[in-house]
Protein backbone atom coordinates (compact mmCIF):
# COMPACT_ATOMS: atom_id res chain seq x y z
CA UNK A 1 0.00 0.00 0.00
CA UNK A 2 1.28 3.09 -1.26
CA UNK A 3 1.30 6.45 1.61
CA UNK A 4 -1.19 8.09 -0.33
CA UNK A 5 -3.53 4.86 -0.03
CA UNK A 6 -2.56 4.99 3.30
CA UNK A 7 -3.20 8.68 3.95
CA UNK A 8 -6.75 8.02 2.46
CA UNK A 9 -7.24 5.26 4.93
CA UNK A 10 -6.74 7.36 8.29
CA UNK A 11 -8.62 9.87 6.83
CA UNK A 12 -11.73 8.45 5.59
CA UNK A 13 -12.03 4.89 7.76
CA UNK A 14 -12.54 4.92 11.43
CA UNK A 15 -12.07 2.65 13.91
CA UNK A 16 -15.73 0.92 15.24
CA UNK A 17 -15.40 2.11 18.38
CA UNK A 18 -14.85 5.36 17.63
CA UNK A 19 -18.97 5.63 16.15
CA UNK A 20 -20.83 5.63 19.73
CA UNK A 21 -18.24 7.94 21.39
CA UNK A 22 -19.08 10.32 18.32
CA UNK A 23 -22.69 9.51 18.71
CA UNK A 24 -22.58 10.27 22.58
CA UNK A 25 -20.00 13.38 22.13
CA UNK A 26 -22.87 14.92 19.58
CA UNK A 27 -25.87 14.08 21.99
CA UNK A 28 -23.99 15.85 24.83
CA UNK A 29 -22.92 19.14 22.85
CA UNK A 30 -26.58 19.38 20.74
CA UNK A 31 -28.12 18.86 25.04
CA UNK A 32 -25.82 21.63 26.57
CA UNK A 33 -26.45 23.77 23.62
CA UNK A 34 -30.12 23.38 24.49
CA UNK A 35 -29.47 23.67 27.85
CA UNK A 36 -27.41 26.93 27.39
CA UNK A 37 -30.24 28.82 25.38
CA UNK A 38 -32.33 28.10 27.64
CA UNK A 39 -30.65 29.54 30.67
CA UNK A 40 -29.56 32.52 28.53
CA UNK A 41 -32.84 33.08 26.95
CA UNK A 42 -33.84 34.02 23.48
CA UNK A 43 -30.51 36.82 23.47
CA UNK A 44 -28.70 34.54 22.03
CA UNK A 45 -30.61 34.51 18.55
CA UNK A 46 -31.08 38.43 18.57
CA UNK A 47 -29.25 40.22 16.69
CA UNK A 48 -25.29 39.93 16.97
CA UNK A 49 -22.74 42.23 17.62
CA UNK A 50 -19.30 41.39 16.40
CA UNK A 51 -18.59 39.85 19.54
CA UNK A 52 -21.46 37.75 19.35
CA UNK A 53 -20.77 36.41 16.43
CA UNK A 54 -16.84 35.32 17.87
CA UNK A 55 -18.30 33.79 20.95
CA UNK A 56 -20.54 31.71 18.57
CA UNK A 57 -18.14 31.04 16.14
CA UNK A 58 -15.70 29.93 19.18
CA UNK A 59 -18.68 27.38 20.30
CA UNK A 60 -18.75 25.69 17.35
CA UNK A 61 -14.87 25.65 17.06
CA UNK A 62 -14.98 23.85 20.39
CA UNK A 63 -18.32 21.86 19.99
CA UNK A 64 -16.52 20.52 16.94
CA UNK A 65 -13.90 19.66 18.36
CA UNK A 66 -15.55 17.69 21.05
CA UNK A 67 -17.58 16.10 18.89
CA UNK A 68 -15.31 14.59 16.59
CA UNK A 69 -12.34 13.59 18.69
CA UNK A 70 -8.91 12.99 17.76
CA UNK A 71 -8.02 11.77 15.09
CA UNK A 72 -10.07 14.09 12.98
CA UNK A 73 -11.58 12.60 9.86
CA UNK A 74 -13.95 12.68 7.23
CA UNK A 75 -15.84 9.86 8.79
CA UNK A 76 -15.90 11.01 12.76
CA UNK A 77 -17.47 14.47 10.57
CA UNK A 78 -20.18 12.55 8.87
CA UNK A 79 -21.07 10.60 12.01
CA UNK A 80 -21.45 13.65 14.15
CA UNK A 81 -22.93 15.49 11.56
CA UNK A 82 -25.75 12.86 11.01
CA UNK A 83 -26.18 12.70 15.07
CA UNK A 84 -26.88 16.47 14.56
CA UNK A 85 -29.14 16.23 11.89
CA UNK A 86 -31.26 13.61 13.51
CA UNK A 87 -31.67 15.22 16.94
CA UNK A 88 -32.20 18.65 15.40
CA UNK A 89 -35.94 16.28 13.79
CA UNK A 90 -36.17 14.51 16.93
CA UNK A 91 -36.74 17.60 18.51
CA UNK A 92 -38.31 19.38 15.93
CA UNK A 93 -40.89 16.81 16.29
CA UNK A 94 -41.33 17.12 20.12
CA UNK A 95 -41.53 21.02 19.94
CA UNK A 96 -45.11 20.24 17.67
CA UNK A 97 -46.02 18.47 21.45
CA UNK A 98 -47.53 21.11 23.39
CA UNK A 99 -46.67 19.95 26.39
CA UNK A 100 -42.59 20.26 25.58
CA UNK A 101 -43.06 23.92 22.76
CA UNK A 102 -41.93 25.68 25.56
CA UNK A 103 -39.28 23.32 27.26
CA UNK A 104 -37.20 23.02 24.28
CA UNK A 105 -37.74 26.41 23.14
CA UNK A 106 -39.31 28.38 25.61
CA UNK A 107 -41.55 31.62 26.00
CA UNK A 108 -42.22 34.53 24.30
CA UNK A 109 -41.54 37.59 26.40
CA UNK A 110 -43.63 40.27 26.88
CA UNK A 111 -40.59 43.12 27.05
CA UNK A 112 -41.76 46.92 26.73
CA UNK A 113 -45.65 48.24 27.46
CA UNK A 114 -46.91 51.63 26.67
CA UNK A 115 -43.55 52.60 25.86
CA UNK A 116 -41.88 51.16 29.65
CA UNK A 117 -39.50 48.44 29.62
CA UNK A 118 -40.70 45.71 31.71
CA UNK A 119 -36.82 45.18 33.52
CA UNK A 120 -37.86 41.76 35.19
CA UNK A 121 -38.54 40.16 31.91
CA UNK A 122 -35.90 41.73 29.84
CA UNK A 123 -33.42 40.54 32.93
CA UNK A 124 -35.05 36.94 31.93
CA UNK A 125 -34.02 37.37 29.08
CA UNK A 126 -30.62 38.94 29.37
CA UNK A 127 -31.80 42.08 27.14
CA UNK A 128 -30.39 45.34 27.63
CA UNK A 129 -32.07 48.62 27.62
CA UNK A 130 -29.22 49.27 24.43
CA UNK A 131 -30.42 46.06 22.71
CA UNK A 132 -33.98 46.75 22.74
CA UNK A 133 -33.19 50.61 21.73
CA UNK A 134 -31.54 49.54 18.69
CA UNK A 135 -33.73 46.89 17.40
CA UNK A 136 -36.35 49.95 17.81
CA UNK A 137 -34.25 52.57 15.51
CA UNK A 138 -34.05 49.11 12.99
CA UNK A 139 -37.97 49.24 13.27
CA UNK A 140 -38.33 53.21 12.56
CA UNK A 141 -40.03 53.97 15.09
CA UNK A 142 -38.80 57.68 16.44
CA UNK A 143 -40.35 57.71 19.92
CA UNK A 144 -41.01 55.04 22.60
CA UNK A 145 -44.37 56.26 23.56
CA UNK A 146 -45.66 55.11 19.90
CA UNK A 147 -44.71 51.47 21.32
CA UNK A 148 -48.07 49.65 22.63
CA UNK A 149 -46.09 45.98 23.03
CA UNK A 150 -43.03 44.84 22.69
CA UNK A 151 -42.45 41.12 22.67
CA UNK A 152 -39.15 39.04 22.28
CA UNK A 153 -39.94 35.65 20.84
CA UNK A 154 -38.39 32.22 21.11
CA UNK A 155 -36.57 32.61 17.84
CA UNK A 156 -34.63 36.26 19.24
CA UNK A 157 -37.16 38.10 16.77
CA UNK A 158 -38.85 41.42 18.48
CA UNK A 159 -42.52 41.89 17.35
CA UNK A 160 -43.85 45.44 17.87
CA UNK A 161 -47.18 46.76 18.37
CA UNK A 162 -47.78 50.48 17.64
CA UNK A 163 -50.04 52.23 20.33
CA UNK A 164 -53.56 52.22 19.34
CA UNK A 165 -53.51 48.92 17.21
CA UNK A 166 -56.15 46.47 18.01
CA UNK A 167 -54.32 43.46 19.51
CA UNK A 168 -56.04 40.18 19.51
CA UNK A 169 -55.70 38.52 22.63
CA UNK A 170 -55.42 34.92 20.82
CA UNK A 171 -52.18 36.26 19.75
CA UNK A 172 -50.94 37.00 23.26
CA UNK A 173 -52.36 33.51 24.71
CA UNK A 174 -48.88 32.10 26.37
CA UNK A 175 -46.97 35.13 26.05
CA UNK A 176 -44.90 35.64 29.56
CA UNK A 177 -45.70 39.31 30.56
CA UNK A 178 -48.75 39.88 28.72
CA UNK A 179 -50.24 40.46 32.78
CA UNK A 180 -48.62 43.59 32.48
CA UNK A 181 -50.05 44.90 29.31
CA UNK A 182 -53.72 44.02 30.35
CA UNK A 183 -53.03 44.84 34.80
């Protein structure tokens, strides 16, 4: 065997017992990741600063890392890939289960009112009074008094309802903080 056949080899075989450590590694890093968001709330999908997007490129760096093990190869990537892949439609399919929407991917929060930041549920969600300001000058709107609601969903998207505009309280139903729009 020639040491390019052999090159080939380590790169795209691996070793059987390799596959469940991969398998595990990837079931670990996809459960803290969960984990994670939750405990730091929907901030994490709004939008990034430049540091943001370093600490999140750094997490996959590492989660990478973990996941695949050393030796690195093309195999160990397609195994944890694949573990990936199928837990991201595992739990796709249990966030259609009402019961666990809102532990896998928790609440929307209810985070300004009449033009007043609600500070408990913008601390839930590790928002900042800068954060919330700027995704309001993105939004055009020129005074905080013309804000009626302000909600942060699960995805990190803000939705914002201008004062005076009929909301429909369907639309609200499970929204954390919506107590303090309607006291």
């Amino acid at each position: 065997m020639s040491e390019f056949e052999s090159f080939l080899r380590e790169q795209l075989l691996i070793e059987p017992w390799r596959i469940p450590i991969i398998v595990i590694a990837a079931t670990g890093i996809y459960i803290a990741f969960l984990v994670l968001v939750r405990v730091f709330g929907s901030r994490v999908f709004a939008k990034m600063t430049a540091f943001d997007a370093v600490v999140i490129v750094m997490f996959g760096a590492v989660a990478g890392r973990a996941i695949i093990g050393h030796p690195p190869t093309l195999m160990a990537g397609i195994i944890g890939l694949t573990t990936l892949i199928a837990l991201e439609a595992i739990f796709g399919a249990a966030r259609k289960l009402k019961g666990l929407r809102n532990a896998i991917s928790g609440r929307a929060q209810v985070i300004m009112v009449h033009g007043e930041f609600i500070n408990e549920q913008m601390k839930k969600s590790h928002l900042s009074r800068g954060d919330v300001k700027a995704t309001i000058r993105r939004a055009g709107i020129a005074q905080l008094s013309q804000i009626q609601l302000m909600i942060l969903e699960p995805t990190g998207e803000f939705s914002i309802f201008k004062e005076g505009t009929a909301v429909d309280p369907a639309l609200l139903k499970g929204v954390a903080g919506v107590e303090y729009l309607y006291p």
